[in-house]
Protein backbone atom coordinates (compact mmCIF):
# COMPACT_ATOMS: atom_id res chain seq x y z
CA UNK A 1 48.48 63.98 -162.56
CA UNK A 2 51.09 61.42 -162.19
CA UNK A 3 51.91 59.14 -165.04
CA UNK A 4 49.79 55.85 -163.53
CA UNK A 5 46.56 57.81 -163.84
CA UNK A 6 47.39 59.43 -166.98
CA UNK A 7 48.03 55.57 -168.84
CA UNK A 8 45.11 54.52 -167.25
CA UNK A 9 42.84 57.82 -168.12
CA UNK A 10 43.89 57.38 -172.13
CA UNK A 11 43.75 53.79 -171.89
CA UNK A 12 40.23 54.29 -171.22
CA UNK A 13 39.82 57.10 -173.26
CA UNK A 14 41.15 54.99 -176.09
CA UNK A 15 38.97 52.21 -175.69
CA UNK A 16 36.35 54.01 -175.82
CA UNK A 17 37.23 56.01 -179.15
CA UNK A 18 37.46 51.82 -180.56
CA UNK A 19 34.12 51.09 -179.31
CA UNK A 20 31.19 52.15 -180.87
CA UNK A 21 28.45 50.59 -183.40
CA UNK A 22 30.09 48.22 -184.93
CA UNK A 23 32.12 46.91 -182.05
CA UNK A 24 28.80 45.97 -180.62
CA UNK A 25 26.66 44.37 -183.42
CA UNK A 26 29.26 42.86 -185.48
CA UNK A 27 30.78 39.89 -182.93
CA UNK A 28 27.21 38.30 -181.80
CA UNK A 29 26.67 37.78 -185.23
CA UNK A 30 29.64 36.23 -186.06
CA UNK A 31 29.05 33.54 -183.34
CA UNK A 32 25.53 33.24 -184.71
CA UNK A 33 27.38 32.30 -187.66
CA UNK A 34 29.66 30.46 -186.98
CA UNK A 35 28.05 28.15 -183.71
CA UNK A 36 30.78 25.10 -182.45
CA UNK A 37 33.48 26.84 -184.75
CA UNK A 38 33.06 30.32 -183.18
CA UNK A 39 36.58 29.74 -181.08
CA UNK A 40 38.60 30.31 -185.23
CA UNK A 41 36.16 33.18 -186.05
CA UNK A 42 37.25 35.03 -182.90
CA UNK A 43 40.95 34.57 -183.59
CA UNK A 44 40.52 35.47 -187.16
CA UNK A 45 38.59 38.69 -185.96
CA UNK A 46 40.92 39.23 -183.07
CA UNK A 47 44.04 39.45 -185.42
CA UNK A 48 42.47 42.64 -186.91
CA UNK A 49 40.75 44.40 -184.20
CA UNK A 50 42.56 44.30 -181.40
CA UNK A 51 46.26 42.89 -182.52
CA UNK A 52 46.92 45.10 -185.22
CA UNK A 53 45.27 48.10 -183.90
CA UNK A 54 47.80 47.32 -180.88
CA UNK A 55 50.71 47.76 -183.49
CA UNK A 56 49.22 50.51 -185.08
CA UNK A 57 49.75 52.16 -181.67
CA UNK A 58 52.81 51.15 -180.71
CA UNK A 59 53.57 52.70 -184.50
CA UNK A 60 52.78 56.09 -183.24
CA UNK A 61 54.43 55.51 -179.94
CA UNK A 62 57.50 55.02 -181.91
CA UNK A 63 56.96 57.20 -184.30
CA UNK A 64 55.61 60.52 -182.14
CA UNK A 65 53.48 62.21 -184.90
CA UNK A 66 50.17 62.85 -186.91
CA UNK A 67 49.38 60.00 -188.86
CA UNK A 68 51.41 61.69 -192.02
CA UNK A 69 54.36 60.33 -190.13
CA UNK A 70 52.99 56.14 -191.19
CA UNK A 71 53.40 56.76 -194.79
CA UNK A 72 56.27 59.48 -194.96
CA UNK A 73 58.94 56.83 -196.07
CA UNK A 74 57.23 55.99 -199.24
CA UNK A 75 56.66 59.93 -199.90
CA UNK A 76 55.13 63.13 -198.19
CA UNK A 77 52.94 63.33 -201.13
CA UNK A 78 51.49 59.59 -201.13
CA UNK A 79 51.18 60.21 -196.93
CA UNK A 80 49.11 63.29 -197.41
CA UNK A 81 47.07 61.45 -200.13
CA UNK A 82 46.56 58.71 -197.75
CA UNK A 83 45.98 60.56 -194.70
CA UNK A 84 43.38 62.68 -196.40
CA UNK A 85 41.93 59.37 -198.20
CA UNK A 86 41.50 57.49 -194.87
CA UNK A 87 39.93 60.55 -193.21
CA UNK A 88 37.39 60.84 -195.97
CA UNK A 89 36.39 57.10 -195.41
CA UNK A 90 36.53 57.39 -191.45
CA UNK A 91 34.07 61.10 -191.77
CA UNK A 92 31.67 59.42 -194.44
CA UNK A 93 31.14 55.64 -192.84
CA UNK A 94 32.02 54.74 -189.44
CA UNK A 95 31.28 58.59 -187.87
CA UNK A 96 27.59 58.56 -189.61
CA UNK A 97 27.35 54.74 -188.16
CA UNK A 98 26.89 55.35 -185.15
CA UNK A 99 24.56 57.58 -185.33
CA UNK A 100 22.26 55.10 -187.48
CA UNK A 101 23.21 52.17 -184.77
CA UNK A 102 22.00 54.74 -182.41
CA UNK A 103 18.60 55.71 -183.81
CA UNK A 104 18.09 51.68 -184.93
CA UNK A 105 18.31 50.41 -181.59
CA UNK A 106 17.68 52.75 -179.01
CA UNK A 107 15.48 56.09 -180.63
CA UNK A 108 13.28 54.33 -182.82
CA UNK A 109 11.93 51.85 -180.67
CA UNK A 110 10.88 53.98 -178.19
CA UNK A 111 10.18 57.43 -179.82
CA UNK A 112 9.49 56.21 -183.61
CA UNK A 113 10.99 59.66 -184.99
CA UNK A 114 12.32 59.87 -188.41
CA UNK A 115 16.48 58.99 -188.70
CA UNK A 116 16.91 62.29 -189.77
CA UNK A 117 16.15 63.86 -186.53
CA UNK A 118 18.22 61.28 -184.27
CA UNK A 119 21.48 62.14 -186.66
CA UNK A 120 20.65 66.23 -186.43
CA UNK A 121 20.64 66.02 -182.84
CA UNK A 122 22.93 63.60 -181.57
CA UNK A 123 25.80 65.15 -183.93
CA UNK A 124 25.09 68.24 -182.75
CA UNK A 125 25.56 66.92 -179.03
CA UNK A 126 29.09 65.42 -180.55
CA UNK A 127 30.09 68.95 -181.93
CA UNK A 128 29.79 70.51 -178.76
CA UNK A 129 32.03 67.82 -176.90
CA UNK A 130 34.95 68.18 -179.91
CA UNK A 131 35.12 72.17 -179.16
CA UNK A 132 35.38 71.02 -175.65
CA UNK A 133 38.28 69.24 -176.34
CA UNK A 134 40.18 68.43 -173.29
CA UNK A 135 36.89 67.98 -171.06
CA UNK A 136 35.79 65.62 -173.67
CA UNK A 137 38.59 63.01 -173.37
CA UNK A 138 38.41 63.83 -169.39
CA UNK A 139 34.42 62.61 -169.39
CA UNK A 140 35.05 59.61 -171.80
CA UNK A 141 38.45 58.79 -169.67
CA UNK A 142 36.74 58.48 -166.56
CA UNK A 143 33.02 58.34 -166.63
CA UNK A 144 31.79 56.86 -170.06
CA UNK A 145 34.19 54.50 -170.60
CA UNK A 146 33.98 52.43 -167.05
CA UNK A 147 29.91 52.54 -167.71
CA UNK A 148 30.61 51.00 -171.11
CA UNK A 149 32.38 48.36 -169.66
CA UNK A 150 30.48 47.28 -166.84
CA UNK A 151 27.19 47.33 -168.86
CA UNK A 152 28.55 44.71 -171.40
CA UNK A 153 30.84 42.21 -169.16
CA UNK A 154 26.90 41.63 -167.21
CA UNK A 155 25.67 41.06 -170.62
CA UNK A 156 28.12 38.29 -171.66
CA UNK A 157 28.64 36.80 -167.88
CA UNK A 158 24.96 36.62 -167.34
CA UNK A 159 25.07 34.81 -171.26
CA UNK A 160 27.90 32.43 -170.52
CA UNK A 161 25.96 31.42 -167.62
CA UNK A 162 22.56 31.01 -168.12
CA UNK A 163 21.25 27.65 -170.10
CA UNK A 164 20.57 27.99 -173.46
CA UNK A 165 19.24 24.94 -175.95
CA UNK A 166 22.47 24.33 -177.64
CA UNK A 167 24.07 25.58 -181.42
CA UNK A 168 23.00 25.25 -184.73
CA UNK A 169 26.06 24.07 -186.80
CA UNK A 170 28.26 27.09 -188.89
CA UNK A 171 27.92 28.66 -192.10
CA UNK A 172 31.12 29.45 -192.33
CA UNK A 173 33.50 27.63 -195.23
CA UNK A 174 36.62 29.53 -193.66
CA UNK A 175 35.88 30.46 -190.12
CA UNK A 176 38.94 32.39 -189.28
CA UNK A 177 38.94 34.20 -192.97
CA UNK A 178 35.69 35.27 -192.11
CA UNK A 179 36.39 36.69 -189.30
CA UNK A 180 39.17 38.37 -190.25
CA UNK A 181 37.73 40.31 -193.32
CA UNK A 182 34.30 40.88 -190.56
CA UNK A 183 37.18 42.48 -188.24
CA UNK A 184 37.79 45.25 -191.06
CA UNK A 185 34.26 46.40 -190.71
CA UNK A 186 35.15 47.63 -187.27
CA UNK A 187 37.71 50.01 -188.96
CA UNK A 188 39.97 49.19 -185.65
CA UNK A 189 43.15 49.65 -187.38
CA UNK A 190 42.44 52.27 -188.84
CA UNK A 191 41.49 53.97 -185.70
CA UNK A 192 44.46 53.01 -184.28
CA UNK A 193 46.26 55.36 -186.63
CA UNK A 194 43.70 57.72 -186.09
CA UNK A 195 43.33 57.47 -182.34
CA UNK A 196 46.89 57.64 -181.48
CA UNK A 197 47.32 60.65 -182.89
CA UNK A 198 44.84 62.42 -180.15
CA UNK A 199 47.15 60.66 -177.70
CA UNK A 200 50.29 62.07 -179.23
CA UNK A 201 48.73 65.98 -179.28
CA UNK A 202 47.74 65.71 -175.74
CA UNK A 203 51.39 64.77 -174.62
CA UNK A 204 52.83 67.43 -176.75
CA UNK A 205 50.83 70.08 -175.70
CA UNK A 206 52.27 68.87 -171.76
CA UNK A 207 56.18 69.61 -172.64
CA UNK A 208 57.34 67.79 -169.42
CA UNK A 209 57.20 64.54 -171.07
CA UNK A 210 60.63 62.88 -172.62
CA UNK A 211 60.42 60.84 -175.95
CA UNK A 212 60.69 57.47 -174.03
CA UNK A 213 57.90 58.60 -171.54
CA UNK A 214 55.22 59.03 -174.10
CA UNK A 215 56.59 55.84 -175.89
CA UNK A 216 55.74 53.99 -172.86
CA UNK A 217 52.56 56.24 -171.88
CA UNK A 218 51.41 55.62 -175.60
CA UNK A 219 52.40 51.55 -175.73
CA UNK A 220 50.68 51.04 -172.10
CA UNK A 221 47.52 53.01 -172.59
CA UNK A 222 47.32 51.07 -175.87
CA UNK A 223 47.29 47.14 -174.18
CA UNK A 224 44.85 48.63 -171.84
CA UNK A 225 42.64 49.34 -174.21
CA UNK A 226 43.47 46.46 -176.38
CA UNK A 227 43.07 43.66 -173.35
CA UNK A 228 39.32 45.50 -173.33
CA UNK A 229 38.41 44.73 -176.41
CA UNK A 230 39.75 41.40 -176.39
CA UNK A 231 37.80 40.01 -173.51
CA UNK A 232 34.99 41.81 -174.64
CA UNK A 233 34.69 40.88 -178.39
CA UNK A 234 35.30 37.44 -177.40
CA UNK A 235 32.71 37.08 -175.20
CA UNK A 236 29.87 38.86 -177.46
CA UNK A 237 31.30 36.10 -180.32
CA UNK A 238 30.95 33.41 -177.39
CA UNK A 239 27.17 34.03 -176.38
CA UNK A 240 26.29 34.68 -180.25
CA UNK A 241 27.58 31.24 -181.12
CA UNK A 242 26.24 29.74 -177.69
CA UNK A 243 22.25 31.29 -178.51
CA UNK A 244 22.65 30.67 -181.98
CA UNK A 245 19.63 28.04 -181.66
CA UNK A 246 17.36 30.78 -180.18
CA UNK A 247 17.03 32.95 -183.26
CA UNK A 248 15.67 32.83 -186.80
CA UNK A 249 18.51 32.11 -189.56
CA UNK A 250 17.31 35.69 -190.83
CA UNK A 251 17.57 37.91 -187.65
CA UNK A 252 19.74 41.14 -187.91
CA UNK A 253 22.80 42.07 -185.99
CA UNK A 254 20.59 45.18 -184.17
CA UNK A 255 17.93 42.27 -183.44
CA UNK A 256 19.99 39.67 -182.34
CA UNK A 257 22.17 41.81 -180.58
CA UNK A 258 18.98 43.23 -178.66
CA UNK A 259 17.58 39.95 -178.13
CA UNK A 260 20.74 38.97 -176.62
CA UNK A 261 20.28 41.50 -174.07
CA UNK A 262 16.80 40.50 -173.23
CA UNK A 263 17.31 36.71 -172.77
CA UNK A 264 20.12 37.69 -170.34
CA UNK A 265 18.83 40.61 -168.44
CA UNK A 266 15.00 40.00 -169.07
CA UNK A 267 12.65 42.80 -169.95
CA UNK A 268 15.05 45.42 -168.74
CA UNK A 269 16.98 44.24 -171.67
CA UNK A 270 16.28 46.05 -174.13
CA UNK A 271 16.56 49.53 -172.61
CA UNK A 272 19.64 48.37 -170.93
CA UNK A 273 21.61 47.78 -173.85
CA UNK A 274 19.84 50.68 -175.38
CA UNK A 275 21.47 52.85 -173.31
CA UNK A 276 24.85 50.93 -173.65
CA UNK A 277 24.31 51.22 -177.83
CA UNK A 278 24.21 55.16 -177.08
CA UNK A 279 27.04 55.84 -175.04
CA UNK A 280 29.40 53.06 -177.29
CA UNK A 281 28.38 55.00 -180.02
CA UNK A 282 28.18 58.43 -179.29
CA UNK A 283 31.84 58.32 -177.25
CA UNK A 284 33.19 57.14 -180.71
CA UNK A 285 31.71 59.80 -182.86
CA UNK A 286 33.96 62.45 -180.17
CA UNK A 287 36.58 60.73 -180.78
CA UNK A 288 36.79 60.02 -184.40
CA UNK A 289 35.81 63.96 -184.75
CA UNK A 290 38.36 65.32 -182.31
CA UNK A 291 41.20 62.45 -183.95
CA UNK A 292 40.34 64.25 -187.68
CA UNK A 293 39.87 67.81 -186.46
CA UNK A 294 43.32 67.34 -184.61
CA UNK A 295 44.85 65.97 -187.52
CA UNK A 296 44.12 69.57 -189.87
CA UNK A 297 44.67 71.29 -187.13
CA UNK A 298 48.47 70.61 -186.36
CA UNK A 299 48.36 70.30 -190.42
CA UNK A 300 47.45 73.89 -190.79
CA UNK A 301 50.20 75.07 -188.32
CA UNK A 302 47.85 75.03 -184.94
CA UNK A 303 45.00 77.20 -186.47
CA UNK A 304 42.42 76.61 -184.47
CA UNK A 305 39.66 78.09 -187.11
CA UNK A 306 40.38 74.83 -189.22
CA UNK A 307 39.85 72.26 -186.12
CA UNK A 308 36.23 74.14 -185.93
CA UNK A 309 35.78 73.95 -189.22
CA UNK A 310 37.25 70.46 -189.89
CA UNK A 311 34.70 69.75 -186.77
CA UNK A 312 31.65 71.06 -188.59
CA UNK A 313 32.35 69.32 -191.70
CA UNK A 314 32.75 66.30 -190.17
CA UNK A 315 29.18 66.55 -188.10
CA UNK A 316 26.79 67.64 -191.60
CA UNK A 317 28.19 64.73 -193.07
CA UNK A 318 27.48 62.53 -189.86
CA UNK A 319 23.69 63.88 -190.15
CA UNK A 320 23.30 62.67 -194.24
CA UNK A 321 24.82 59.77 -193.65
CA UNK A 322 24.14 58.99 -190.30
CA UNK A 323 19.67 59.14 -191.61
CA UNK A 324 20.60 56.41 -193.76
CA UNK A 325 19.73 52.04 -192.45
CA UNK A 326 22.41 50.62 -190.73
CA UNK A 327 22.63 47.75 -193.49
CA UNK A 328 23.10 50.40 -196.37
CA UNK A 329 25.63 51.83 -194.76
CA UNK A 330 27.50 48.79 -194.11
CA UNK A 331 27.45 47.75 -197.59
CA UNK A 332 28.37 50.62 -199.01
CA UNK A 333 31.44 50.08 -196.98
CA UNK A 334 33.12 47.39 -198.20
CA UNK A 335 35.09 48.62 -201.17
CA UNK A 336 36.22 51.44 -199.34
CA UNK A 337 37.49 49.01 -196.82
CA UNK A 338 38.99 46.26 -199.04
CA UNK A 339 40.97 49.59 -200.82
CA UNK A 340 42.33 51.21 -197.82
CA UNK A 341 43.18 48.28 -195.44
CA UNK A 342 45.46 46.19 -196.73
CA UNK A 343 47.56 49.80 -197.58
CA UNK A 344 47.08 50.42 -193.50
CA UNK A 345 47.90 47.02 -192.26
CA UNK A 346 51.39 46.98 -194.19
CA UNK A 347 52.07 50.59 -193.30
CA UNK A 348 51.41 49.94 -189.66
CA UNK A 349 53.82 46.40 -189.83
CA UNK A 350 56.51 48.32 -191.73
CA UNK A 351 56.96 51.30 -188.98
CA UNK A 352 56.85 48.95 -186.16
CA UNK A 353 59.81 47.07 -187.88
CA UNK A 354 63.98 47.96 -187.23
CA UNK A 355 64.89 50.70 -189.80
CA UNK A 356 67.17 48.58 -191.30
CA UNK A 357 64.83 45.82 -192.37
CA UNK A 358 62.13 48.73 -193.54
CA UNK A 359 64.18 51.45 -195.37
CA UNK A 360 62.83 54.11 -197.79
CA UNK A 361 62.93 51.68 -200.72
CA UNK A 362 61.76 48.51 -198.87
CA UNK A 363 58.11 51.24 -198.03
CA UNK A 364 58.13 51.93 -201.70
CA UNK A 365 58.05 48.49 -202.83
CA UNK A 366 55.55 46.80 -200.14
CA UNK A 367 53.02 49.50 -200.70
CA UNK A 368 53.27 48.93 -204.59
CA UNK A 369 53.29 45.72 -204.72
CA UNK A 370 50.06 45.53 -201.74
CA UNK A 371 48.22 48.46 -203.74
CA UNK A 372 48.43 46.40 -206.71
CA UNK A 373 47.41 42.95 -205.72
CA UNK A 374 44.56 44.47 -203.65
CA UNK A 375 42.97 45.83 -206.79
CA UNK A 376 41.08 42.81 -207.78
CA UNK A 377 39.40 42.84 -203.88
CA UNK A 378 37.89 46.54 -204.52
CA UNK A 379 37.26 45.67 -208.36
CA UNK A 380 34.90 43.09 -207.75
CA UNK A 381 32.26 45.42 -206.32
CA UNK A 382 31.79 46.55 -209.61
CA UNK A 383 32.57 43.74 -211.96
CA UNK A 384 30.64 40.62 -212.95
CA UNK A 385 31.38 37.99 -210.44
CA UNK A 386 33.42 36.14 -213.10
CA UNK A 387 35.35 38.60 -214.65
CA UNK A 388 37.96 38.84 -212.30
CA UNK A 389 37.62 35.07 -211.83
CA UNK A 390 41.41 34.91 -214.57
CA UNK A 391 43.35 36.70 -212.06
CA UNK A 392 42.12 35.59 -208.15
CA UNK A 393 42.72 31.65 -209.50
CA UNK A 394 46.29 32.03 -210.36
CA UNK A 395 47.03 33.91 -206.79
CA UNK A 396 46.86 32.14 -203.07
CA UNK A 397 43.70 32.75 -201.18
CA UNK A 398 42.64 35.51 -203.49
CA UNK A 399 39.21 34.07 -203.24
CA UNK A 400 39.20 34.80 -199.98
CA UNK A 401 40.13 38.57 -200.79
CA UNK A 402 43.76 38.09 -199.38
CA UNK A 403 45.20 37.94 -202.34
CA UNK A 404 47.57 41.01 -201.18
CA UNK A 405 49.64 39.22 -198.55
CA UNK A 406 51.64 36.87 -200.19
CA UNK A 407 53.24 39.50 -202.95
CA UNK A 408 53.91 41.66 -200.03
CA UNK A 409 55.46 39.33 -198.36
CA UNK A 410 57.56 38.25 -201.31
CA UNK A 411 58.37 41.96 -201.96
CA UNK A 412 59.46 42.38 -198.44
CA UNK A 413 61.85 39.72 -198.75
CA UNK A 414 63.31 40.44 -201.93
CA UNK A 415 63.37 43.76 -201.28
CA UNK A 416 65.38 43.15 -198.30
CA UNK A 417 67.99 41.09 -200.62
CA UNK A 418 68.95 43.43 -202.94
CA UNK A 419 69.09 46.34 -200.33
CA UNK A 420 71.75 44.25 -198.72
CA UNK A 421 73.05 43.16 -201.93
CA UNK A 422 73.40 46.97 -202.89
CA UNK A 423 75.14 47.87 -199.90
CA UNK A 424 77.51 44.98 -199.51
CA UNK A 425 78.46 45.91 -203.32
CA UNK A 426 78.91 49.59 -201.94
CA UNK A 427 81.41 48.50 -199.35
C-alpha cells in the first residue's frame, strides 16, 4: 500500500473513530437553539471539536507515542494518572453512549426491546471487531466510513435546500460560549489523544516508515478527518437553526434529530438515519475500544492477554452503562468533562509548542495553575448554586465555566520570563 492510500485509509478510519452519538445529536440542537445566531455557536463548537482535536493530532504526530507521552513533561507519574483517568471517563461515558443513542433511535422504535438487550448485543458485536484488530480499521477505513458520509451530506443538502417557515429567535446569552462548552460533550479532544495513538501502533508495527513519514502520514490523515467533521457539524448546526420553527421548544436531540431526517428525506427518514445512527455509533465504540485496549497493551510490554482483557472490560461496562437513557448519561457527564478538559486542552497546546517556549517547568506550572482554577467548574455540580458564587465573580468569564484560561495563560507567560530570566542569569 503506498503512502496516498494509507493517509487516506486512516483519515477515514479516524473520522470515523470521532463520529458517533454525540457527533450526531448534539449540533441540530444547537442550531435549534441558537436560530439567526447559529453562525457564533458553530465557531464556538468548531474550536473544540474539530480545531483542537486537529492539534491534539498533530501532538502525537510530533510526539510518536501512547498518550503517556502528552503529560510526561510534568511527570511519568501525573501522565499515568491522567492517562488512566481519561480512559476511565472515555470506557464509562462516551463508549456506553453509543450504545444508548443506538437503542433510542434506531432499536426501540422498531423492535420495542428492553435497553438492556440492545447494549448486550451490540457490544458484543464491538468485541469481536477489537480482537479483529487490523480488519477492523480496514472495514471502518474503507466501507463504513464513506457510507457515514454520504448518508449525512443528503441529509443536510436536501435541508439547506428545501423551504422551511423561517427561525424562532436564540436562547442563547453567549452563543459561541455555548457552543464551545456543547463541543466538550463530543469528547473530540480527547479522542484525539486517544485516536492517534491507534494511528501511531499501526505505523510502528510497519518498520519501513521514517519519523518524518508518520509525522506527515499522522498530520494529513488528521485534516482529512478534521475537514469531515467540519463541513459536517456545520451543516447539522445550519439545518437545526434553519427548522428551528418546525419543532416544539421541548423536543429532544434523538427527536429533533429524527425529525430532521424525515422532513428532508420523507417517510424513509426515519429508518434512513436509523441506520446512519448505527453505523456512527457502533464504528466509534471499535475504535474507542481498540484506542484503550492498545494503550495497556504497549503499557504491559505487548502482552496481548491484557488488550483482551482491557477489551472485555471495556464492553461489560458498555452493556451497564450503555441500558441507561441517553439524557442520564449525558448529565452525568458533565463534571467528568469540566475536570478532565481543560487539563487535555493545555496538554495538547503545550506539546504542539517549540521546546523552548514549553520546557519541563513551564508543563508543571500550566497544568497547576489550569487544575486549580478549573476546580470551581467541577465543584459546582455538587455545591449550592451560590456557594461558589465568592470565587467565579472575582475571575474573567468564570461564569461561563472558563475561568481556567486566563491563569493559564498568565502562568504561561510568566513562566516563560523567569525561565529566561534563570538562564540569562546562568550565562
Amino acid at each position: 500500500m503506498n503512502n496516498t492510500k494509507r493517509v487516506f485509509l486512516f483519515g477515514f478510519a479516524l473520522f470515523a473513530g470521532f463520529f458517533g452519538a454525540g457527533n450526531l445529536i448534539l449540533p441540530p440542537l444547537l442550531g435549534y437553539n441558537s436560530g439567526p445566531d447559529w453562525w457564533l455557536v458553530a465557531s464556538g463548537f468548531l474550536i473544540t471539536t474539530t480545531i483542537i482535536p486537529f492539534l491534539s493530532l498533530f501532538g502525537h504526530a510530533k510526539l510518536q507515542g501512547t498518550m503517556l507521552a502528552f503529560g510526561n513533561k510534568v511527570s511519568p507519574l501525573f501522565s499515568l494518572i491522567y492517562c488512566i483517568v481519561m480512559y476511565l471517563i472515555i470506557v464509562a461515558l462516551p463508549a456506553p453512549r453509543t450504545a444508548a443513542v443506538t437503542h433510542e433511535m434506531a432499536i426501540a422504535p422498531i423492535l420495542g426491546t428492553p435497553a438492556i438487550w440492545t447494549s448486550l448485543v451490540y457490544f458484543s458485536l464491538v468485541f469481536l471487531f477489537v480482537i479483529n484488530r487490523s480488519k477492523a480499521l480496514n472495514i471502518l477505513g474503507k466501507y463504513l466510513t464513506p457510507i457515514i458520509v454520504i448518508m449525512v451530506l443528503l441529509i443536510i443538502i436536501l435541508g439547506l435546500v428545501s423551504p422551511t417557515s423561517g427561525m424562532n429567535p436564540p436562547i442563547f446569552e453567549t452563543p459561541f460560549v455555548d457552543g464551545l462548552l456543547e463541543g466538550y460533550q463530543t469528547y473530540d479532544a480527547l479522542a484525539g489523544m486517544v485516536m492517534g495513538g491507534v494511528i501511531i501502533i499501526s505505523l510502528n508495527k510497519n518498520n519501513t516508515f521514517s519519523y518524518s513519514e508518520k509525522k506527515k502520514i499522522i498530520a494529513k490523515s488528521g485534516f482529512i478527518a478534521m475537514l469531515g467533521l467540519f463541513i459536517i457539524y456545520a451543516g447539522l448546526i445550519s439545518i437545526g437553526a434553519i427548522y428551528n420553527g418546525e419543532f416544539p421548544s421541548d423536543v429532544s436531540r434523538t427527536d429533533l434529530l429524527l425529525g430532521l431526517a424525515v422532513k428532508t428525506l420523507g417517510n424513509i427518514g426515519a429508518t434512513f438515519v436509523s441506520v446512519l445512527v448505527g453505523l456512527a455509533c457502533f464504528t466509534t465504540a471499535v475504535a474507542i475500544t481498540v484506542s484503550i485496549a492498545d494503550f495497556f497493551e504497549d503499557l504491559f510490554n505487548n502482552n496481548r492477554k491484557v488488550y483482551v482483557i482491557t477489551a472485555i472490560i471495556c464492553c461489560v461496562t458498555g452493556i451497564i452503562v450503555g441500558s441507561y437513557e441517553v439524557g442520564f448519561i449525558i448529565d452525568i457527564a458533565l463534571p467528568a468533562l469540566m475536570f478532565i478538559y481543560p487539563i487535555s486542552i493545555v496538554l495538547i497546546l503545550l506539546n504542539i509548542l517549540p521546546d523552548r517556549y514549553a520546557g519541563t517547568t513551564i508543563f508543571r506550572i500550566v497544568v497547576i495553575v489550569t487544575f486549580i482554577f478549573s476546580i470551581p467548574d467541577f465543584l459546582k455540580y455538587f455545591l449550592p448554586e451560590d456557594s461558589l458564587r465568592p470565587i467565579t465573580e472575582q475571575l474573567p468569564i468564570a461564569e461561563q465555566s472558563l475561568g481556567w484560561i486566563l491563569p493559564a495563560i498568565i502562568a504561561f507567560i510568566i513562566g516563560n520570563v523567569l525561565v529566561n530570566l534563570k538562564k540569562n542569569s546562568n550565562s
